[in-house]
N, C-alpha and C. Protein backbone atom coordinates (compact mmCIF):
# COMPACT_ATOMS: atom_id res chain seq x y z
N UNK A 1 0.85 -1.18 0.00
CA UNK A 1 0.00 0.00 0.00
C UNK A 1 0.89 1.25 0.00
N UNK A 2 0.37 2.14 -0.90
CA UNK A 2 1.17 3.26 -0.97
C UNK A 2 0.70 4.06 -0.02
N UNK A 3 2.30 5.20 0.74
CA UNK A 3 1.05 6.44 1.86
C UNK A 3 1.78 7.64 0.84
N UNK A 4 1.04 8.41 1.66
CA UNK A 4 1.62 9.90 1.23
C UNK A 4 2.61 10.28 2.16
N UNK A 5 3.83 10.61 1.62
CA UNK A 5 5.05 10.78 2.72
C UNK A 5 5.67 12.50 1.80
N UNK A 6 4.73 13.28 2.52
CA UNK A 6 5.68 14.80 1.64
C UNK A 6 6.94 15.07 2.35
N UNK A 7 7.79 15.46 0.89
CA UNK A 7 8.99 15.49 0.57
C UNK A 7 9.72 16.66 1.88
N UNK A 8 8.60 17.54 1.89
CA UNK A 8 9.61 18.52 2.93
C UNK A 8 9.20 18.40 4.35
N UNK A 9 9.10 17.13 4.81
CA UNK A 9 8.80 17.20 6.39
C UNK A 9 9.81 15.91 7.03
N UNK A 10 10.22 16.26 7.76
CA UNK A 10 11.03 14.81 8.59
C UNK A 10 10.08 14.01 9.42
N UNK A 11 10.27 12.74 9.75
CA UNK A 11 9.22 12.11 10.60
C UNK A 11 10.10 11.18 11.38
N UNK A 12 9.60 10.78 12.31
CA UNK A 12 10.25 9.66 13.20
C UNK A 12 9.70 7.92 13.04
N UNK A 13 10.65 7.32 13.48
CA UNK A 13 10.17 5.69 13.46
C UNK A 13 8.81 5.24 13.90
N UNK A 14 8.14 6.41 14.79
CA UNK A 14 7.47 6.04 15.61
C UNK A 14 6.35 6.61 14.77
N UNK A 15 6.55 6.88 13.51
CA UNK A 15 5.02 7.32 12.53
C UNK A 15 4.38 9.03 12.99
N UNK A 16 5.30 10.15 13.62
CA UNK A 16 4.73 11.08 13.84
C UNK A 16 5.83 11.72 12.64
N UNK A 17 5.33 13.00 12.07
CA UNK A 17 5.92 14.54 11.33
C UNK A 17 6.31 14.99 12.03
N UNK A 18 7.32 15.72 11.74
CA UNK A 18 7.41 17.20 12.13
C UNK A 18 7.77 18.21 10.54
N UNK A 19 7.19 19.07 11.01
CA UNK A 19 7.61 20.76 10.11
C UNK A 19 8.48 21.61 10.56
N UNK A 20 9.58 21.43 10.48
CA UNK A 20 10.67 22.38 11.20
C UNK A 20 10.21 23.95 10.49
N UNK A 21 10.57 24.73 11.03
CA UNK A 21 10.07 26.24 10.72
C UNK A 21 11.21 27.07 12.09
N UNK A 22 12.40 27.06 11.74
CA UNK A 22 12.91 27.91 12.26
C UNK A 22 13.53 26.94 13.60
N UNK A 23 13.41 27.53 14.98
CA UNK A 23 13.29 26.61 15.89
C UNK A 23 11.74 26.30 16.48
N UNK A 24 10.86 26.43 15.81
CA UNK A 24 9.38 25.96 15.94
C UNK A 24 9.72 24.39 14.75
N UNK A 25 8.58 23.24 15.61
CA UNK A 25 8.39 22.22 15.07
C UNK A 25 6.48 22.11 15.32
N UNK A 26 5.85 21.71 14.02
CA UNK A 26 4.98 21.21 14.21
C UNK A 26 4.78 19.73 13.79
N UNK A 27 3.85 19.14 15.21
CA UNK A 27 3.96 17.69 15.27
C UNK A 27 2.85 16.87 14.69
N UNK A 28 2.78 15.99 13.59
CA UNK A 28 1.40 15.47 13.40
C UNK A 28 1.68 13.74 13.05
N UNK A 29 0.72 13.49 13.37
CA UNK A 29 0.68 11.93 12.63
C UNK A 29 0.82 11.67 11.30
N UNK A 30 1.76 10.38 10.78
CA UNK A 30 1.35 10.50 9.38
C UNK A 30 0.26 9.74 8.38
N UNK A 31 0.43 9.56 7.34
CA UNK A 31 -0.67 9.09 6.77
C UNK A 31 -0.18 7.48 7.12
N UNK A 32 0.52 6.98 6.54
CA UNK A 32 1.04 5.17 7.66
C UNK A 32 0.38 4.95 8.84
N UNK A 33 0.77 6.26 9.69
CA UNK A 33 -0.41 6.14 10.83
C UNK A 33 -1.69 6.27 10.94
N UNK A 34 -2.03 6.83 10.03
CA UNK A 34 -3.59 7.09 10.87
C UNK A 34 -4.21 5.95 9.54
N UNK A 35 -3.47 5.51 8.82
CA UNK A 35 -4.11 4.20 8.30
C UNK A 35 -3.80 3.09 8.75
N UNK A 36 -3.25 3.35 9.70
CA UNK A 36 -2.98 1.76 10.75
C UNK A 36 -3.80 1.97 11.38
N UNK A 37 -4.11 2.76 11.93
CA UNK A 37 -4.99 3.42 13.30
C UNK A 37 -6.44 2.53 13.06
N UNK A 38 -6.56 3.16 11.86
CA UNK A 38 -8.44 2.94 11.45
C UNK A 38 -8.52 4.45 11.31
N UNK A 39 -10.39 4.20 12.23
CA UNK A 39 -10.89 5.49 12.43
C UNK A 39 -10.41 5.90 13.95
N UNK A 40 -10.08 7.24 13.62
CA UNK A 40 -9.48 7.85 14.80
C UNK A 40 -10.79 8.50 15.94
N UNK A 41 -10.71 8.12 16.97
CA UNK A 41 -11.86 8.78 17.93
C UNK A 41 -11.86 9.73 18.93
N UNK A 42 -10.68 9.67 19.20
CA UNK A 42 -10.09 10.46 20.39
C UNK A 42 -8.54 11.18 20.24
N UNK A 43 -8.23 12.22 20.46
CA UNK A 43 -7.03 12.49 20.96
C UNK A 43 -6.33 13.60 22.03
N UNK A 44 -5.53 13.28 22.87
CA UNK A 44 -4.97 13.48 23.86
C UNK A 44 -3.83 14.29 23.61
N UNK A 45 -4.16 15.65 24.08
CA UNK A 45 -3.24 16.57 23.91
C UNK A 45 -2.15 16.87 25.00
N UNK A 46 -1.27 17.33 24.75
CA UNK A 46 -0.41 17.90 26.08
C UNK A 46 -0.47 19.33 26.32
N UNK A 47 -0.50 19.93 27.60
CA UNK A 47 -0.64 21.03 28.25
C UNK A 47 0.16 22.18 27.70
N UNK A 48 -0.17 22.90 26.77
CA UNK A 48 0.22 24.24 26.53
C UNK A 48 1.50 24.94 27.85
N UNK A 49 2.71 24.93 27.27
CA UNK A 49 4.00 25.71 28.77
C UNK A 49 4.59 24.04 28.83
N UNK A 50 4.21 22.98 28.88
CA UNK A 50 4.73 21.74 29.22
C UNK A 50 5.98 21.45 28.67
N UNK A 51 6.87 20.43 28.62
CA UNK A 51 8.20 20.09 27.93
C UNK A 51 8.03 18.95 27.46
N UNK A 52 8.49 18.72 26.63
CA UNK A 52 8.67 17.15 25.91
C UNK A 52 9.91 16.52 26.15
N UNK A 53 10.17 15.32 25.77
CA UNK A 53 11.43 14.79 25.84
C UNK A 53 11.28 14.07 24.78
N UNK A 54 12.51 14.23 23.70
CA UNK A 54 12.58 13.75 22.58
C UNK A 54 12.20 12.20 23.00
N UNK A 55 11.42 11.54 22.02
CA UNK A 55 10.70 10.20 22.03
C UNK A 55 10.23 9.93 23.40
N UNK A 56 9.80 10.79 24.41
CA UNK A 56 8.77 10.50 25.43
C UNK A 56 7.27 10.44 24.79
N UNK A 57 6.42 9.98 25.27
CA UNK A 57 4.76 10.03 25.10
C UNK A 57 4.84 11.81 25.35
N UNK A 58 3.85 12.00 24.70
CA UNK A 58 3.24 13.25 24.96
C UNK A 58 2.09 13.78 24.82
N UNK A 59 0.69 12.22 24.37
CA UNK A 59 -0.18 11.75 24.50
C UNK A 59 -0.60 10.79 23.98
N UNK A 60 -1.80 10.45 23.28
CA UNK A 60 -2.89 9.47 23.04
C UNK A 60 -3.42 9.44 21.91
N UNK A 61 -3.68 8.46 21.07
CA UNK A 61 -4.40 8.99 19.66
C UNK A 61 -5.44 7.28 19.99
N UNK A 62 -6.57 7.54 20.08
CA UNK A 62 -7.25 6.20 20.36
C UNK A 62 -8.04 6.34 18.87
N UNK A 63 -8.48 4.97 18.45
CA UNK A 63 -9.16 4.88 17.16
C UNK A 63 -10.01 3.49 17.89
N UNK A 64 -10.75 3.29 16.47
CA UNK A 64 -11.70 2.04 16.83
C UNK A 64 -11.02 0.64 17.21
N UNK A 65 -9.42 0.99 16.57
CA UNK A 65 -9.05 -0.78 16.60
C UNK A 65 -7.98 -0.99 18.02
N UNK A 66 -7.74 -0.11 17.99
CA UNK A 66 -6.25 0.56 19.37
C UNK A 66 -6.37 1.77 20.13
N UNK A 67 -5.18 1.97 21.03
CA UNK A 67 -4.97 3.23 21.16
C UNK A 67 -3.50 3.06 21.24
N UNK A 68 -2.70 4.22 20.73
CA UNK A 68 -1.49 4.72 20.41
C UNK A 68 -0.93 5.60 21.57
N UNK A 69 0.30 5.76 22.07
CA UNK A 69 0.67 6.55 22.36
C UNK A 69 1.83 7.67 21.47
N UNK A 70 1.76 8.86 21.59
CA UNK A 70 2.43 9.56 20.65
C UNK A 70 3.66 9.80 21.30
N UNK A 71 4.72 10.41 20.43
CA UNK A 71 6.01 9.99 20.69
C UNK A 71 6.70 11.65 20.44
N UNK A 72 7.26 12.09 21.32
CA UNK A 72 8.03 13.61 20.82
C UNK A 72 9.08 13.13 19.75
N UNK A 73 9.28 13.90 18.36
CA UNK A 73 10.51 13.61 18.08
C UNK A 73 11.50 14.38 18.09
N UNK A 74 11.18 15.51 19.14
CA UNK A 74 12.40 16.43 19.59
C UNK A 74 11.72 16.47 20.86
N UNK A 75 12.80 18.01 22.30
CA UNK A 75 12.52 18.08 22.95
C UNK A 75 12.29 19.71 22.84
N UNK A 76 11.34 20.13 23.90
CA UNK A 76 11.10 21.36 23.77
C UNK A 76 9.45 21.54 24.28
N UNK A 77 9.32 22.95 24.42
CA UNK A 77 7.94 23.50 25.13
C UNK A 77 7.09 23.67 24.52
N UNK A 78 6.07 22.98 24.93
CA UNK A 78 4.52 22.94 24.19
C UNK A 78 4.40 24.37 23.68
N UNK A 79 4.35 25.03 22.11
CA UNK A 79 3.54 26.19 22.22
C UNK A 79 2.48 26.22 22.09
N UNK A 80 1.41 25.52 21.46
CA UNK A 80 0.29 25.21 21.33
C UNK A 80 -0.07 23.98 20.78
N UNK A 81 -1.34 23.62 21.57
CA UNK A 81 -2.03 22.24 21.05
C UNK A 81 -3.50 22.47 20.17
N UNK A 82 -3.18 21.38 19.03
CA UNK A 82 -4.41 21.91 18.54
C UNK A 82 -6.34 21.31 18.78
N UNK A 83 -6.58 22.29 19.71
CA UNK A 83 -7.58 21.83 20.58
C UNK A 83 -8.85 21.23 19.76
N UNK A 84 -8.83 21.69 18.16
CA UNK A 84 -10.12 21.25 17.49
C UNK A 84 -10.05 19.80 17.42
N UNK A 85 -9.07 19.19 17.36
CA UNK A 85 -8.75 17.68 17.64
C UNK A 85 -9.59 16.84 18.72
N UNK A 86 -9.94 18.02 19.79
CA UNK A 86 -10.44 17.28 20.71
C UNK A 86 -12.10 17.35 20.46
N UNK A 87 -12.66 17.72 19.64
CA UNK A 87 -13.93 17.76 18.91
C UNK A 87 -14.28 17.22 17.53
N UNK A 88 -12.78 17.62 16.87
CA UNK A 88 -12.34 16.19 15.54
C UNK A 88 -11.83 15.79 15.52
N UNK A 89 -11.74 14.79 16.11
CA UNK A 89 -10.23 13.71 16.38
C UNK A 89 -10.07 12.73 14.68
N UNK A 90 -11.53 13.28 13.74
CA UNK A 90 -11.54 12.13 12.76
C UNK A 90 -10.63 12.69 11.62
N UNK A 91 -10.52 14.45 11.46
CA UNK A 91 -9.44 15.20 10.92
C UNK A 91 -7.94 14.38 10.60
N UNK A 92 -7.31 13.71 11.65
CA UNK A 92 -6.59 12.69 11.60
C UNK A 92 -6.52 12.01 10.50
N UNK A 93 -7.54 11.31 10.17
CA UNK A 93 -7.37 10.73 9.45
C UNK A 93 -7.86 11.00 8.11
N UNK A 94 -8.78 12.23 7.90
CA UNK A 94 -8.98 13.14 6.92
C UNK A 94 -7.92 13.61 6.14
N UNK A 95 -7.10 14.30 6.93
CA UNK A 95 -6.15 15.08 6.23
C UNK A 95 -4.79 15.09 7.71
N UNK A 96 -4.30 14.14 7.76
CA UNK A 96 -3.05 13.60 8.20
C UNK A 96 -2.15 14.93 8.34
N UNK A 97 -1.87 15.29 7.30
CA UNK A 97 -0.35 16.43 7.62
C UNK A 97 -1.10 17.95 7.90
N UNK A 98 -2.52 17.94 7.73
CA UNK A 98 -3.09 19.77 8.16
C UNK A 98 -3.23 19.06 9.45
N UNK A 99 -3.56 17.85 9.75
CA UNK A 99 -4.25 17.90 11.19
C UNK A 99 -3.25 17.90 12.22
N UNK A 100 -2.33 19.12 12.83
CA UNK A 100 -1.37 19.29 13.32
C UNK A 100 -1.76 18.60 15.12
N UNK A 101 -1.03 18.08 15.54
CA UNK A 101 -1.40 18.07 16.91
C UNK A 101 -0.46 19.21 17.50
N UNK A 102 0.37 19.35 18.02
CA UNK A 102 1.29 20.55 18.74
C UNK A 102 1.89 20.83 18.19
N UNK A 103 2.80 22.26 18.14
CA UNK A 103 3.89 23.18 18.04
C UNK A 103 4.79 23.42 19.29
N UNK A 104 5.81 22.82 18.90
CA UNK A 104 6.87 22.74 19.89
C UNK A 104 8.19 23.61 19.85
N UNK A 105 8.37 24.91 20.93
CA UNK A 105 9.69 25.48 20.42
C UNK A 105 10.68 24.51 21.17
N UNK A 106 11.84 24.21 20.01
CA UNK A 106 13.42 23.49 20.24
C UNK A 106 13.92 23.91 20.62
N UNK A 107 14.44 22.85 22.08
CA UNK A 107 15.74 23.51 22.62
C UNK A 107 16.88 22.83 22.65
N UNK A 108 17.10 21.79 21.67
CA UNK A 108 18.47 21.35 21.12
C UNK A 108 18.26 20.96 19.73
N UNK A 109 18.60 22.13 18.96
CA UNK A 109 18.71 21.88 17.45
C UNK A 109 19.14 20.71 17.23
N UNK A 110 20.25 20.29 17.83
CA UNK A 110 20.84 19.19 17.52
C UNK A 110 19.86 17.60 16.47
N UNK A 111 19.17 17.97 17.92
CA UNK A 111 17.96 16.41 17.60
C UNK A 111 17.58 16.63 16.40
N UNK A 112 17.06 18.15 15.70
CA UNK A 112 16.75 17.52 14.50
C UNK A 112 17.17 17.09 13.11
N UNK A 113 18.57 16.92 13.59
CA UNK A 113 19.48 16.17 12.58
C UNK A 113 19.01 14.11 12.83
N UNK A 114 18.10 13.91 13.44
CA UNK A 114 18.50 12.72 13.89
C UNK A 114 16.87 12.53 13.16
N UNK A 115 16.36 13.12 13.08
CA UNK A 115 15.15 12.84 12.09
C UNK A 115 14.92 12.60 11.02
N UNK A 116 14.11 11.14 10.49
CA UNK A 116 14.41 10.77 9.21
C UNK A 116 13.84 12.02 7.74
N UNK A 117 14.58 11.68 6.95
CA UNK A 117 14.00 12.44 5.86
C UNK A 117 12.74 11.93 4.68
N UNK A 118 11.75 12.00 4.13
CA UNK A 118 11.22 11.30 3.41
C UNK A 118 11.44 9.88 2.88
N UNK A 119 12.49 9.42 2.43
CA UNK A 119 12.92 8.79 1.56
C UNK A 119 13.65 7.00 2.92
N UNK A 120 13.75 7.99 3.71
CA UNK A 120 14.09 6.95 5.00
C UNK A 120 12.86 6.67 5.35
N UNK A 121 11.87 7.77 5.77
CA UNK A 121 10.89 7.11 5.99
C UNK A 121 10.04 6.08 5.40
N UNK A 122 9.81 6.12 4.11
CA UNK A 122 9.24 5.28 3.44
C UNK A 122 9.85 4.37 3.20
N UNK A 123 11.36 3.95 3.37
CA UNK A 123 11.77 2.77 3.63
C UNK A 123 11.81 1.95 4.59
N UNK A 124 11.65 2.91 5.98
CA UNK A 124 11.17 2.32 7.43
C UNK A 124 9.66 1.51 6.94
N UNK A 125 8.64 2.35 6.49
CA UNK A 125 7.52 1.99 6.60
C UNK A 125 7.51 0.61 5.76
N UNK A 126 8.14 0.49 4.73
CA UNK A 126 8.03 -0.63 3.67
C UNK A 126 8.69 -2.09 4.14
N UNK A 127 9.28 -1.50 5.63
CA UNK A 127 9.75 -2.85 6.38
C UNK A 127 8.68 -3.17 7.45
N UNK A 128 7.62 -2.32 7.79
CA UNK A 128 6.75 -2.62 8.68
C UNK A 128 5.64 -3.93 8.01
């Protein structure tokens, strides 16, 4: 099965995006994921001011068949979560890369050298 993996976003093993934009990252599920998922029903945001830790949980994405926990793929402070999620959690799986879950400002550039690029990703996925 083919997903949609766009060319200008890095993603992690663990099936989440990011959009680097400076030292702002926005975090979303990708399309691999939320077609593993199913239908998505729920999701679990983290607290706006909070910190992440690169590949800690930093919430929940429940669907009809599972529930997921989500994975930071950097570290850094919640700037915003996107709260319509918690009224369309089905957006997810609508439209995968608009349906942003958080914006995270970075506080070790470093990490996001360690994030795969398109082309890794879809070779991760093609071993799943």
């Amino acid at each position: 099965m083919s997903h949609n993996v766009p060319a200008e976003l890095k993603y992690t093993k663990d099936h989440e995006w990011a959009k680097i934009e400076g030292d702002i990252v926005t975090v979303g599920i990708t399309d691999f994921a939320q077609s593993s998922l199913g239908d998505i029903v729920f999701v679990e945001l983290p607290e706006v001011g909070s910190t992440l830790e690169k590949d800690g949980s930093f919430g929940v994405v429940e669907s009809i068949k599972s529930v997921s926990d989500l994975f930071s793929p950097i570290t850094g402070e919640v700037l915003e979560a996107n709260e319509e999620l918690e009224s369309t959690p089905e957006t997810c799986n609508e439209d995968p890369y608009g349906a942003w879950i958080v914006k995270v400002k970075v506080s070790n550039t470093e990490e996001l050298n360690e994030l795969l690029d398109a082309e890794a990703y879809k070779s991760h996925c093609a071993d799943q």
